[in-house]
PDB file of N, CA and C in Angstrom:
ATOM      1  N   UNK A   1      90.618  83.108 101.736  1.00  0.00           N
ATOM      2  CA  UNK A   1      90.753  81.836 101.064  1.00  0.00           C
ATOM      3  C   UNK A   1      90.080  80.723 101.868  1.00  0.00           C
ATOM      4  N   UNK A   2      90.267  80.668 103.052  1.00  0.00           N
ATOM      5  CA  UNK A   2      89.641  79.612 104.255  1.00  0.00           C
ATOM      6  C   UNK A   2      88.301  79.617 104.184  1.00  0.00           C
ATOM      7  N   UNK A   3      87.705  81.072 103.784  1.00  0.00           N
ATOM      8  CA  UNK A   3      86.338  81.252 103.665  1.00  0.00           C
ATOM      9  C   UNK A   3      85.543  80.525 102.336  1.00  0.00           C
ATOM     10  N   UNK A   4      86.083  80.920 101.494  1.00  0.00           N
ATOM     11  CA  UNK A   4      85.672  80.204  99.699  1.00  0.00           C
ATOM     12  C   UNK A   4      86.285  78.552  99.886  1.00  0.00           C
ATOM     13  N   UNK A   5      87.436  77.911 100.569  1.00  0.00           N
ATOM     14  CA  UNK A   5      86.999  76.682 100.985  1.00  0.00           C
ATOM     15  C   UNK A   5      85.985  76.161 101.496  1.00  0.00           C
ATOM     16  N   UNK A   6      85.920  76.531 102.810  1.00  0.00           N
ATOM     17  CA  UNK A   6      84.453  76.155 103.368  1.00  0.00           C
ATOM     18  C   UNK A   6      83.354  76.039 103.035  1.00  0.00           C
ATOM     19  N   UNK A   7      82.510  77.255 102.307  1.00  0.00           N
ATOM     20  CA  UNK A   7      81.587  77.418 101.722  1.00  0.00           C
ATOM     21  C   UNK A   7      81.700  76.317  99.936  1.00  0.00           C
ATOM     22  N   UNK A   8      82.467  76.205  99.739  1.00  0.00           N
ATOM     23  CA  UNK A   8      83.013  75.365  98.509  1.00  0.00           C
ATOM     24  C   UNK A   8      82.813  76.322  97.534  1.00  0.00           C
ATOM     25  N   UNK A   9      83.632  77.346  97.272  1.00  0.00           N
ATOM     26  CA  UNK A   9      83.761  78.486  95.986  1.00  0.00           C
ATOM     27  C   UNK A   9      85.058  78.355  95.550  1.00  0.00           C
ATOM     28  N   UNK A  10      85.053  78.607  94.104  1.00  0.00           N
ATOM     29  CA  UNK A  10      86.259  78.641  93.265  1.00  0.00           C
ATOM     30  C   UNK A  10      87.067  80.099  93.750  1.00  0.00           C
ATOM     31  N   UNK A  11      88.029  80.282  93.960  1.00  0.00           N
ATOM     32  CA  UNK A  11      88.617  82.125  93.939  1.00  0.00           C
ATOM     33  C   UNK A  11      89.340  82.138  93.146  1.00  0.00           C
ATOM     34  N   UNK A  12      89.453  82.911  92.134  1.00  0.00           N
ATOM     35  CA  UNK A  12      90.719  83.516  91.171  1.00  0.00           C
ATOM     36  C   UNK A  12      91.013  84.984  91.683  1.00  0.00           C
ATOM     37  N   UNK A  13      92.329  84.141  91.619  1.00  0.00           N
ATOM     38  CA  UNK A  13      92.610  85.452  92.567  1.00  0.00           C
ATOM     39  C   UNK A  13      93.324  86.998  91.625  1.00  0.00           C
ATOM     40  N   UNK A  14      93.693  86.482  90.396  1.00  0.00           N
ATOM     41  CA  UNK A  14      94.197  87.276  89.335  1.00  0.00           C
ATOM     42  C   UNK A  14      93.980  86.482  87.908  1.00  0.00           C
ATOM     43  N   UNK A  15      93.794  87.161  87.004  1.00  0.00           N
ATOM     44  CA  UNK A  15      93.480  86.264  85.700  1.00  0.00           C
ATOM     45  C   UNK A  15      94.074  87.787  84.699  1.00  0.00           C
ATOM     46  N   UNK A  16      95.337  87.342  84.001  1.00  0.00           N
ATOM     47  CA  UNK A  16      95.594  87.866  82.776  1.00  0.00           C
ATOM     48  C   UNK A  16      95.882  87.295  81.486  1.00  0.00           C
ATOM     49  N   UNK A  17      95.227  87.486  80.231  1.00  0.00           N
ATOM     50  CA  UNK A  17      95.304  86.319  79.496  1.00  0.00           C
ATOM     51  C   UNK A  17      95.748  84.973  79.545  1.00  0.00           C
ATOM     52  N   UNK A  18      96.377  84.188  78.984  1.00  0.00           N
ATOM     53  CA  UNK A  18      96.420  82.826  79.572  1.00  0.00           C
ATOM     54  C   UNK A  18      96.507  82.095  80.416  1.00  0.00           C
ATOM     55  N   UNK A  19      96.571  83.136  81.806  1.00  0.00           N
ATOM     56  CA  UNK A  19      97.333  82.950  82.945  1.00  0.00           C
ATOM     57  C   UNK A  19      96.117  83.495  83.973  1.00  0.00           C
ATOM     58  N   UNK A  20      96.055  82.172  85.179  1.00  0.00           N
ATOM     59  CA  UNK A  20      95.206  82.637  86.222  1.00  0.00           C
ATOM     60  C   UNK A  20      96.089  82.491  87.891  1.00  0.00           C
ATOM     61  N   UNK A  21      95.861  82.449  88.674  1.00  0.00           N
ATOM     62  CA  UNK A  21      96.012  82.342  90.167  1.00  0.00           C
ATOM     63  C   UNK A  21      94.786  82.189  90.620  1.00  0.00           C
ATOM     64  N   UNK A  22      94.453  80.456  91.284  1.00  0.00           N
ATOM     65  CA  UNK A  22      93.423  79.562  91.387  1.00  0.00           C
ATOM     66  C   UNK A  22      94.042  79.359  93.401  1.00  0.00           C
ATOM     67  N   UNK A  23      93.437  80.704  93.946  1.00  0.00           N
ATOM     68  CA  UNK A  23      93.329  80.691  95.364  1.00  0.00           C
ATOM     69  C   UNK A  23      93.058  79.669  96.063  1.00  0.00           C
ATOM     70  N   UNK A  24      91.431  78.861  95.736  1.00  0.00           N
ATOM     71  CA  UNK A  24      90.621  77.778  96.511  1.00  0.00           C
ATOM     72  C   UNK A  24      89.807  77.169  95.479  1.00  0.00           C
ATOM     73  N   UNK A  25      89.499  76.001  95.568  1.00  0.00           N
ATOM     74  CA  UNK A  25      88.772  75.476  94.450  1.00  0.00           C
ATOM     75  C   UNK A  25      89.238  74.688  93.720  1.00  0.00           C
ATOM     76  N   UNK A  26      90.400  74.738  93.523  1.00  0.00           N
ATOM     77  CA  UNK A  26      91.303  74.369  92.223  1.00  0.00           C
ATOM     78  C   UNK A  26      90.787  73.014  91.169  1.00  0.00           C
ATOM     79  N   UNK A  27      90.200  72.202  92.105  1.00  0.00           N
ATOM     80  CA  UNK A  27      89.963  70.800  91.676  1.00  0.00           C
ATOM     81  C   UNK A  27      88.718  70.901  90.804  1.00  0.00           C
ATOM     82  N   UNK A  28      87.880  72.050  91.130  1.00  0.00           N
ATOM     83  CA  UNK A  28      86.574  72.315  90.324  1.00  0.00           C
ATOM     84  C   UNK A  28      86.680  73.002  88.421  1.00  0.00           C
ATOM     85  N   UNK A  29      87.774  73.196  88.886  1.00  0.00           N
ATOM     86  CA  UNK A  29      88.197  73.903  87.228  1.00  0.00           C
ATOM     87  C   UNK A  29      88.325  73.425  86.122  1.00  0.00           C
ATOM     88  N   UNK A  30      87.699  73.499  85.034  1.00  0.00           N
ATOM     89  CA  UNK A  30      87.497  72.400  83.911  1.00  0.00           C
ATOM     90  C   UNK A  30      88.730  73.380  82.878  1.00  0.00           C
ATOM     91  N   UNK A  31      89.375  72.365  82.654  1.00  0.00           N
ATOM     92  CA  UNK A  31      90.283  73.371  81.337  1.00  0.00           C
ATOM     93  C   UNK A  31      90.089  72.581  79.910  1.00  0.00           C
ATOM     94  N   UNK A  32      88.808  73.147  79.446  1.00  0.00           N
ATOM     95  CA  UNK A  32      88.561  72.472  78.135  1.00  0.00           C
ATOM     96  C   UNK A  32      88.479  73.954  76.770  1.00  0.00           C
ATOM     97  N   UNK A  33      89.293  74.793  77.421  1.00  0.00           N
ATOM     98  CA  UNK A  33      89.084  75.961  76.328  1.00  0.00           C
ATOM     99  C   UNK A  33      90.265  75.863  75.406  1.00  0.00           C
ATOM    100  N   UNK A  34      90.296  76.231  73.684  1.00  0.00           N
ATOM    101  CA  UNK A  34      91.392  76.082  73.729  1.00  0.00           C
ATOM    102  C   UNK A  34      92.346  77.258  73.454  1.00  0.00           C
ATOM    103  N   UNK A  35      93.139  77.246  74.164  1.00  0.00           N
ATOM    104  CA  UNK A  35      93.937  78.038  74.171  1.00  0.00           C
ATOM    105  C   UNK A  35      94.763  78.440  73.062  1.00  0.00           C
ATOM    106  N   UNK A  36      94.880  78.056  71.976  1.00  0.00           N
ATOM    107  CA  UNK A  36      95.161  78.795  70.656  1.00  0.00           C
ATOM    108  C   UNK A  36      94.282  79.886  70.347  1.00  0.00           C
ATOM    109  N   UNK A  37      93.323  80.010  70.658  1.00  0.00           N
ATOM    110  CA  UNK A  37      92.172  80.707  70.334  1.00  0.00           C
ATOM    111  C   UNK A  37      92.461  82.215  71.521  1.00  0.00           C
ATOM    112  N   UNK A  38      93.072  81.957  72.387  1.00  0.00           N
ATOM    113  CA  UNK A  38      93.205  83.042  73.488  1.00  0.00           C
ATOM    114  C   UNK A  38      94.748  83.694  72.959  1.00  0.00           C
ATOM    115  N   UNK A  39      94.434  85.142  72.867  1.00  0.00           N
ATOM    116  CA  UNK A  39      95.288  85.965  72.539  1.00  0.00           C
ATOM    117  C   UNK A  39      96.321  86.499  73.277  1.00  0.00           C
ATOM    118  N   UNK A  40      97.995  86.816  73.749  1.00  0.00           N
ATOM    119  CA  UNK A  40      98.577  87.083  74.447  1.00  0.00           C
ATOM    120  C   UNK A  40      97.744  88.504  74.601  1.00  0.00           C
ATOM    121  N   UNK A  41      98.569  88.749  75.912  1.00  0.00           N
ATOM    122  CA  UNK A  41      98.300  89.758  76.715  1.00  0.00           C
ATOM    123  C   UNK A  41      98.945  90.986  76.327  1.00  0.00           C
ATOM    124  N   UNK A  42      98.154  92.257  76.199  1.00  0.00           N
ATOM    125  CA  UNK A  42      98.741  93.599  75.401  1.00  0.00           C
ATOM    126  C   UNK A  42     100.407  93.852  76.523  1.00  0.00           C
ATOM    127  N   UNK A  43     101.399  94.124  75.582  1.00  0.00           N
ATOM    128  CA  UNK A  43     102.737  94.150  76.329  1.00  0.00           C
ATOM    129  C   UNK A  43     102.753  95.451  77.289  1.00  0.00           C
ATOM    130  N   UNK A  44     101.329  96.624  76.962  1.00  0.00           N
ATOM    131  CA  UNK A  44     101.367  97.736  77.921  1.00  0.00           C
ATOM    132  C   UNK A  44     100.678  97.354  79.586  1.00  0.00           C
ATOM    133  N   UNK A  45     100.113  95.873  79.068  1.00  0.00           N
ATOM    134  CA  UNK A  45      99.771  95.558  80.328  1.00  0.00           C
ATOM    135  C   UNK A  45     100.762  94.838  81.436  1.00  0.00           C
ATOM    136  N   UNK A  46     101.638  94.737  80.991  1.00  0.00           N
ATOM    137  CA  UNK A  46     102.820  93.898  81.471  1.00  0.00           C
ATOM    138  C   UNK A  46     103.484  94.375  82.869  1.00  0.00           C
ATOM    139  N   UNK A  47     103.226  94.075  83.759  1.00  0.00           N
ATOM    140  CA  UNK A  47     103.758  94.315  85.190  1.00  0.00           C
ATOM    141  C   UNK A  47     105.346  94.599  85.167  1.00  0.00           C
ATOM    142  N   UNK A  48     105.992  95.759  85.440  1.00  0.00           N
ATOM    143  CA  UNK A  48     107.349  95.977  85.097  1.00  0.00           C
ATOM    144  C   UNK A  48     108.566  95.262  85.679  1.00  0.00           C
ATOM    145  N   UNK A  49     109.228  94.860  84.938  1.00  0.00           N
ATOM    146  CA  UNK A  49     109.919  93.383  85.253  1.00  0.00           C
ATOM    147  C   UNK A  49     109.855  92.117  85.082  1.00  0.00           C
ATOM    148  N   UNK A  50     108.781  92.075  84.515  1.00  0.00           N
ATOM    149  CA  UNK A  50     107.600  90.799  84.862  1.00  0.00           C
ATOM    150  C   UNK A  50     108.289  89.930  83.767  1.00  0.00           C
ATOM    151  N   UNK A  51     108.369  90.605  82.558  1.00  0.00           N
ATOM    152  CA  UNK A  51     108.669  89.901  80.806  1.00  0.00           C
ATOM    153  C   UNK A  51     109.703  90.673  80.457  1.00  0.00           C
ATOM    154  N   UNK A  52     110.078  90.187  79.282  1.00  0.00           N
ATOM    155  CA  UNK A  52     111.435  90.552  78.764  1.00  0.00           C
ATOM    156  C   UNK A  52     110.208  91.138  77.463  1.00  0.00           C
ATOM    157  N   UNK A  53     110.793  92.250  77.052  1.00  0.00           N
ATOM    158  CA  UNK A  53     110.024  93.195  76.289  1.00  0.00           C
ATOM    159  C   UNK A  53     110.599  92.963  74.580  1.00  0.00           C
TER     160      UNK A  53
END
């Protein structure tokens, strides 16, 4: 992460449908998509525990 600061890079560090983890960078991120248009995430992908099923 110290590294993609420095150099000035965005890191995502995980991205599952609507949902990201924004490591370094954060301030560079434009959120102009819209998100009605983005589909939930298949429930077989679901990390166990994660959601209520």
């Amino acid at each position: 992460m110290e590294l993609a600061r420095e150099v000035g890079l965005t890191l995502i560090g995980r991205c599952k449908g609507k949902r990201f983890v924004a490591l370094a960078g954060e301030e560079r991120i434009v959120f102009d998509a819209d998100l009605a248009a983005v589909g939930e995430e298949n429930p077989k992908h679901w990390r166990k525990n994660g959601r209520d099923a």
